[in-house]
N, C-alpha and C. Protein backbone atom coordinates (compact mmCIF):
# COMPACT_ATOMS: atom_id res chain seq x y z
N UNK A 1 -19.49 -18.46 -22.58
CA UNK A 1 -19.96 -18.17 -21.24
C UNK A 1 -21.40 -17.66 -21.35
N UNK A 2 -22.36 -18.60 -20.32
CA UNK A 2 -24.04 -17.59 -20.17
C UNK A 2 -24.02 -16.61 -20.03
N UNK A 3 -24.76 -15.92 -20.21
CA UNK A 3 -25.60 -14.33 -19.21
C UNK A 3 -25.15 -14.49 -18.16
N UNK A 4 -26.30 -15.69 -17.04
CA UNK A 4 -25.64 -15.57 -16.14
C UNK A 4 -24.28 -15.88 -15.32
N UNK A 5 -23.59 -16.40 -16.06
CA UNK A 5 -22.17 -16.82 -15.63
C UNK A 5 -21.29 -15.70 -16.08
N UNK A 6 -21.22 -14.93 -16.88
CA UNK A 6 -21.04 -13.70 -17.05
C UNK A 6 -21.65 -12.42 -15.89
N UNK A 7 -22.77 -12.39 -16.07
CA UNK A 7 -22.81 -11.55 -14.35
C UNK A 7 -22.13 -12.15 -13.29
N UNK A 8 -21.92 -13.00 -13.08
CA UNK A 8 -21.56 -13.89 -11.76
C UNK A 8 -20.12 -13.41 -12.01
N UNK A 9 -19.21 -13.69 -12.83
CA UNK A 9 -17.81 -13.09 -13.20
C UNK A 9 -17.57 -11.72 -12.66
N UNK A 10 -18.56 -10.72 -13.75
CA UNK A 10 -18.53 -9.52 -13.14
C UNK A 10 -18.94 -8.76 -12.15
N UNK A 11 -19.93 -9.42 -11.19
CA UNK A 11 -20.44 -9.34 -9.78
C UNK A 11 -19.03 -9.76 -8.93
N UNK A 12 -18.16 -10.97 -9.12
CA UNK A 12 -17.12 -11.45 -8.18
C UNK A 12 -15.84 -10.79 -8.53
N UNK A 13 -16.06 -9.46 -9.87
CA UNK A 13 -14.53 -8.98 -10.31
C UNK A 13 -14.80 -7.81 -9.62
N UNK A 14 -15.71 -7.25 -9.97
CA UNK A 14 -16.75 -5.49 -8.59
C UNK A 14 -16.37 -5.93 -7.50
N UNK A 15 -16.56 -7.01 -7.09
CA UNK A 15 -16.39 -7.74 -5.36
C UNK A 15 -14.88 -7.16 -4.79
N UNK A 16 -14.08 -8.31 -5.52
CA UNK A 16 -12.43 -8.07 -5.46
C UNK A 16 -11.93 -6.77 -5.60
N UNK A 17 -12.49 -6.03 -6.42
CA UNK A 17 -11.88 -4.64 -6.80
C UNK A 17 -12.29 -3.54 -5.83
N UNK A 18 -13.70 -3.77 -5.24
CA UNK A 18 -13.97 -3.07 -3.96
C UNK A 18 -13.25 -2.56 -2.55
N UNK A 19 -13.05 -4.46 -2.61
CA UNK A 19 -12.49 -4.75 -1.20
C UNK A 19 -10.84 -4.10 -1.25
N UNK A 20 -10.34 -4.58 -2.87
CA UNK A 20 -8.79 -4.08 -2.96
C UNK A 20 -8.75 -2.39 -2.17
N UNK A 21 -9.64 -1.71 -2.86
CA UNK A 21 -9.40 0.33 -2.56
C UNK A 21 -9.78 0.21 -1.63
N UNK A 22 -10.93 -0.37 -0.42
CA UNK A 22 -11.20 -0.22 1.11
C UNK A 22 -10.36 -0.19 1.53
N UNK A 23 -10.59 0.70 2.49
CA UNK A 23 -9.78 0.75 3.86
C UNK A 23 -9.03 -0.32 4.37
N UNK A 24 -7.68 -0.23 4.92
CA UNK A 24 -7.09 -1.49 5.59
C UNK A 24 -7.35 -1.15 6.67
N UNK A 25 -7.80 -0.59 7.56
CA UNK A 25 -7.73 -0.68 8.91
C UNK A 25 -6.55 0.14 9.62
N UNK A 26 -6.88 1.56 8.85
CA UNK A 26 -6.02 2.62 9.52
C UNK A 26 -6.49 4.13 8.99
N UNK A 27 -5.87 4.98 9.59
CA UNK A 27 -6.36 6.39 10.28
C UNK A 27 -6.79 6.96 8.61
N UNK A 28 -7.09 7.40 7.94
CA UNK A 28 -7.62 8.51 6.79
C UNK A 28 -6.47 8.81 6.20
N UNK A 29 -5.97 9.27 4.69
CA UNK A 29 -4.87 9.71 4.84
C UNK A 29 -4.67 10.07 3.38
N UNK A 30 -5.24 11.33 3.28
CA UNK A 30 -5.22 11.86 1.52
C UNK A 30 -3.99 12.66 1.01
N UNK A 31 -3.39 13.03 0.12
CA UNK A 31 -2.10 12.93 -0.22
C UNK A 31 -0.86 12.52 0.33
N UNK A 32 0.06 13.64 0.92
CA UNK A 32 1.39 12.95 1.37
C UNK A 32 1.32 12.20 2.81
N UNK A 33 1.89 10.89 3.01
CA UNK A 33 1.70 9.74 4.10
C UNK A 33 1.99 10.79 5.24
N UNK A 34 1.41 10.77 6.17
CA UNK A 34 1.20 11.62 7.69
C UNK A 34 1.31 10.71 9.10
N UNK A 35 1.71 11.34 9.94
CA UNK A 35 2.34 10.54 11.01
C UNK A 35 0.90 10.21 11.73
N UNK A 36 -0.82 10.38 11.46
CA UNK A 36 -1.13 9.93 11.67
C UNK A 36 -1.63 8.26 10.92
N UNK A 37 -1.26 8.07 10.11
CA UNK A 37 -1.49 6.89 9.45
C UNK A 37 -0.72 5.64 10.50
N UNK A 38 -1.59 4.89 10.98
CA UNK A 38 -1.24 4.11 12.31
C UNK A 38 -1.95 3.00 11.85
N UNK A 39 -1.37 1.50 12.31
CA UNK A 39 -2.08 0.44 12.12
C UNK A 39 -2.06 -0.63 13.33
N UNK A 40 -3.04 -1.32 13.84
CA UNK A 40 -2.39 -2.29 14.97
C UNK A 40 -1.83 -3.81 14.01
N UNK A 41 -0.66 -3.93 14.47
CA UNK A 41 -0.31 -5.10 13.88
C UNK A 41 0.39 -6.05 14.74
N UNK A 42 0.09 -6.97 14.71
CA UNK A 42 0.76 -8.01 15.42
C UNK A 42 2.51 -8.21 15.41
N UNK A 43 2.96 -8.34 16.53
CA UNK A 43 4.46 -8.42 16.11
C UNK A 43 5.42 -8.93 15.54
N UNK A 44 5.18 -10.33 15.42
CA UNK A 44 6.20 -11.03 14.88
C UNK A 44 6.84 -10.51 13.83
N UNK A 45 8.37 -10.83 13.22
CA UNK A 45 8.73 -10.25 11.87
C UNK A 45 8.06 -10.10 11.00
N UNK A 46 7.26 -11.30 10.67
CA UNK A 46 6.68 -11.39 9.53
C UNK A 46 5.56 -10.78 9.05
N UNK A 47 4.95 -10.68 10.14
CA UNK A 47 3.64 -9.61 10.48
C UNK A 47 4.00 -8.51 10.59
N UNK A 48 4.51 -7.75 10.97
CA UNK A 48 5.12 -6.66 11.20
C UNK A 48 5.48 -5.99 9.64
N UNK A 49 6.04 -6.71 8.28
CA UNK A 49 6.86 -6.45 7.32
C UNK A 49 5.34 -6.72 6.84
N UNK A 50 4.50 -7.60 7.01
CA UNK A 50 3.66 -7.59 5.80
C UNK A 50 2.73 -6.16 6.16
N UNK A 51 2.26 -5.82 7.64
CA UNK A 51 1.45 -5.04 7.76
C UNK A 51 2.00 -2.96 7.38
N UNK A 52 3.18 -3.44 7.56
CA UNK A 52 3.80 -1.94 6.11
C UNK A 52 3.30 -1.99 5.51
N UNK A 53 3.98 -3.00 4.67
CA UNK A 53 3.51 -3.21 3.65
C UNK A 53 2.41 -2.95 2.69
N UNK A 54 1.54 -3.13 4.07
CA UNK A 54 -0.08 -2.99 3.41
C UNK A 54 -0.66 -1.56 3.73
N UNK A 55 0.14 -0.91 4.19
CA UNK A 55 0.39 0.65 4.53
C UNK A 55 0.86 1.26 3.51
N UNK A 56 2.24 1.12 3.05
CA UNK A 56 2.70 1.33 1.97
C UNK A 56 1.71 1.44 0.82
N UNK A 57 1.24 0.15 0.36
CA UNK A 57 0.05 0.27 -0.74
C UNK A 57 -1.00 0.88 -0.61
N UNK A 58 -1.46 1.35 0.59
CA UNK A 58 -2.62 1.86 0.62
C UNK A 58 -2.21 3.19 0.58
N UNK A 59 -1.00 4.06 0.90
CA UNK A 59 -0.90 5.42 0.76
C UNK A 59 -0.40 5.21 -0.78
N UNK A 60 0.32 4.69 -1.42
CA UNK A 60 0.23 4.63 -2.82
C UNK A 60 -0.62 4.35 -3.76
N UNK A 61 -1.61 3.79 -2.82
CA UNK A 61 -2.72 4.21 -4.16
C UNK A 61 -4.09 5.41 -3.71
N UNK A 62 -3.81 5.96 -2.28
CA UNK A 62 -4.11 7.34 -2.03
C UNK A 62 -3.63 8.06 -2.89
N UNK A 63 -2.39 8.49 -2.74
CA UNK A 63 -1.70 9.75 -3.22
C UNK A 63 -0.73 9.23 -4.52
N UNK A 64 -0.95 8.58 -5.10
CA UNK A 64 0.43 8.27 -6.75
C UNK A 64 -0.64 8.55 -7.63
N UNK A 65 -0.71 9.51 -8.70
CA UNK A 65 -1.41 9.54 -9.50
C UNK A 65 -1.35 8.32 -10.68
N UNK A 66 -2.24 8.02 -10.95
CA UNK A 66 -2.29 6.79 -11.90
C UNK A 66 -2.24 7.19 -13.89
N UNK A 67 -1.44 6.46 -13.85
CA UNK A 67 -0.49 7.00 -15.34
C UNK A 67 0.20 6.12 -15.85
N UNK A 68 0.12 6.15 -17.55
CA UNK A 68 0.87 4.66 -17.73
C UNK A 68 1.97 4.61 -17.36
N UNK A 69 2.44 3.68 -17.23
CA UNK A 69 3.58 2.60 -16.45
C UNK A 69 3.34 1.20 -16.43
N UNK A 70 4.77 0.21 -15.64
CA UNK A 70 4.78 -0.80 -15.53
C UNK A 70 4.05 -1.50 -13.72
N UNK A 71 3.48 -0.61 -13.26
CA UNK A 71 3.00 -0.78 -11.95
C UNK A 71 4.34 -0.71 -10.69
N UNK A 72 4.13 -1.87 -9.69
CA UNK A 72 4.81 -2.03 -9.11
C UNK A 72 6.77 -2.63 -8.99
N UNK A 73 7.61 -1.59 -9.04
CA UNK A 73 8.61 -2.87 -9.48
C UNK A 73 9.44 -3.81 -8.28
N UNK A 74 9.06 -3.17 -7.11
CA UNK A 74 9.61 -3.56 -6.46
C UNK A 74 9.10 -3.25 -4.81
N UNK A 75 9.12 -3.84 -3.63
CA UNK A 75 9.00 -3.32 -2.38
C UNK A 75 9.78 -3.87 -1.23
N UNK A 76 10.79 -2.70 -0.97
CA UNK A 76 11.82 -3.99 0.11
C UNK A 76 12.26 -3.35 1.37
N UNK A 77 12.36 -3.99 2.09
CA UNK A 77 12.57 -3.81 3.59
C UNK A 77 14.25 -3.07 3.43
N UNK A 78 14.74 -1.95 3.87
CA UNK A 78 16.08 -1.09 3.34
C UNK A 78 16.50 -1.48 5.19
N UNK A 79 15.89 -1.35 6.65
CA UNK A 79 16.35 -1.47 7.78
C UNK A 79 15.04 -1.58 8.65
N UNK A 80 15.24 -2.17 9.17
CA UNK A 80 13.95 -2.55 10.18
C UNK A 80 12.87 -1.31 10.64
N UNK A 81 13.47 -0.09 10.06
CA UNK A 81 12.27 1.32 9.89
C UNK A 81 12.23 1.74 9.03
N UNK A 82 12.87 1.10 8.05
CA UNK A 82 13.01 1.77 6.21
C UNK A 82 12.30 1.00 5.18
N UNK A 83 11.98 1.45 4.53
CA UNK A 83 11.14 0.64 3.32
C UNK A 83 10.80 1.48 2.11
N UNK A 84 11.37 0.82 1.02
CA UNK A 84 11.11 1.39 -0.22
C UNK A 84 9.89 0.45 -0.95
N UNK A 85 9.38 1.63 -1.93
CA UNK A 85 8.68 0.96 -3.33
C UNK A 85 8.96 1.71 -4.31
N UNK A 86 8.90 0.58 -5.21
CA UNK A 86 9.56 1.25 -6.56
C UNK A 86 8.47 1.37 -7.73
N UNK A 87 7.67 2.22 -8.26
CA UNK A 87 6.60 2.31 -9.06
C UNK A 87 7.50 2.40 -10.57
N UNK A 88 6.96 1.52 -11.49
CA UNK A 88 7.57 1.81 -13.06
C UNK A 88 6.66 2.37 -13.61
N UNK A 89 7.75 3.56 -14.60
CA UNK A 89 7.51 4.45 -15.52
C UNK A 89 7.24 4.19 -17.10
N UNK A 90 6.99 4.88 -17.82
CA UNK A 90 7.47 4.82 -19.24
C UNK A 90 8.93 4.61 -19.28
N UNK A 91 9.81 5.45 -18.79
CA UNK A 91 10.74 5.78 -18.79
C UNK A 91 11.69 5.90 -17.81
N UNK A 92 11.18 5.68 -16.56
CA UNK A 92 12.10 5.73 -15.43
C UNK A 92 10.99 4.95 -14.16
N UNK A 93 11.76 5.37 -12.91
CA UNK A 93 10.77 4.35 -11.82
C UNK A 93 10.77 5.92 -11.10
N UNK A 94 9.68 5.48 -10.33
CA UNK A 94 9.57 6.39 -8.99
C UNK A 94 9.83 5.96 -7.86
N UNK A 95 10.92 5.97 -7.20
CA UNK A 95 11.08 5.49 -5.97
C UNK A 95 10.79 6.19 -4.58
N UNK A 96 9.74 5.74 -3.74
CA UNK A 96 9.32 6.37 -2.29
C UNK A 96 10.23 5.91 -1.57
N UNK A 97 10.61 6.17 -0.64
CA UNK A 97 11.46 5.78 0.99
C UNK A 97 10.09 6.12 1.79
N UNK A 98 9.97 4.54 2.57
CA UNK A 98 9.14 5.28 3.70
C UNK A 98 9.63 4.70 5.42
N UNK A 99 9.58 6.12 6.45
CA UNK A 99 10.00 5.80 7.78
C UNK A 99 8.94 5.09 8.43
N UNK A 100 9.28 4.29 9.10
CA UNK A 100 7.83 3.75 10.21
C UNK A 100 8.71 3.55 11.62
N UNK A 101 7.71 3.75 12.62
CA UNK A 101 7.90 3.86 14.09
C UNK A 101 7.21 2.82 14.41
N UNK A 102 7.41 1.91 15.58
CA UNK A 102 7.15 0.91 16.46
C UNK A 102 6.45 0.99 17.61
N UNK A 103 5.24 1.13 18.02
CA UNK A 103 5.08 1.50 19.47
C UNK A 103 3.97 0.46 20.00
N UNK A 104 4.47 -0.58 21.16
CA UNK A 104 3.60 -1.78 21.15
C UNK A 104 3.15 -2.50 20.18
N UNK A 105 1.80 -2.67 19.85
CA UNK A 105 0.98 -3.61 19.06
C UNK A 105 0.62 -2.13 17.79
N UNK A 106 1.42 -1.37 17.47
CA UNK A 106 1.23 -0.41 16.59
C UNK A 106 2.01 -0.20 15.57
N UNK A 107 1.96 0.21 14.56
CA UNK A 107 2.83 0.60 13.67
C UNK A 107 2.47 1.63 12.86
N UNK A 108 3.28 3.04 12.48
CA UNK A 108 3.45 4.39 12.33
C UNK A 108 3.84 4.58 11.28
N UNK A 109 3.48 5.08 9.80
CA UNK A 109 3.98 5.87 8.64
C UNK A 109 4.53 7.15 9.50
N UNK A 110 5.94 7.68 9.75
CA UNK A 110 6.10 8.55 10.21
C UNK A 110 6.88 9.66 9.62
N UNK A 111 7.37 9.55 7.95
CA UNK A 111 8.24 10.06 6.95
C UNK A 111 8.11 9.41 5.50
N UNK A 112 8.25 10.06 4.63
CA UNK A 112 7.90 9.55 3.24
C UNK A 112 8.93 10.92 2.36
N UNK A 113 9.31 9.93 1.25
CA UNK A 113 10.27 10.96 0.88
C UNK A 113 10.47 10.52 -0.98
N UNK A 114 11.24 11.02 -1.43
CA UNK A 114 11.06 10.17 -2.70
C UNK A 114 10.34 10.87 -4.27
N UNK A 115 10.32 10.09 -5.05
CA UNK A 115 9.28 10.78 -6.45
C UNK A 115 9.87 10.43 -7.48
């Protein structure tokens, strides 16, 4: 690989890795998930489950201290206001429960529980 095709790599890997820790497009939210953490999301099922989702990850990589492990092991819909993720350990997983509330074109981190 050139010089410059090598900067160009690591200019477009800075890029990706930026955009990953930015903001998704919701309220501030430094350690434990808070009932203001709010997102507008479109309704459909599918939208709805992905835009947790992307709630979920963003307060987990706010507040989970970073430590070896196997990353993510898992993230699943438990009832249409329940949702787990499962972070791997050396030795064990950490599992969060998180509550979310529904209100119009909104969606609410409103409970977090777990460790």
């Amino acid at each position: 690989m050139t010089g410059r095709a090598l900067a160009g790599a690591a200019f477009a890997l800075a890029f990706v890795a930026a955009v990953w820790v930015t903001d998704l497009g919701f309220a501030e939210g430094t350690g434990a998930a808070s009932p203001m953490m709010t997102r507008e999301c479109k309704m459909d099922a599918l939208e709805r489950s992905a835009c947790v989702i992307e709630m979920i990850l963003k307060d987990v990589r706010d507040t989970y201290p970073l430590s070896a492990g196997g990353g993510i092991g898992s993230i699943r819909q438990l009832s249409t206001t329940r949702y787990a993720i499962e972070l791997l350990r050396e030795e064990h997983a950490d599992v969060f429960t998180y509550e979310v509330e529904f209100d119009a074109d909104q969606v609410r981190i409103v409970g977090k529980s777990g460790g």
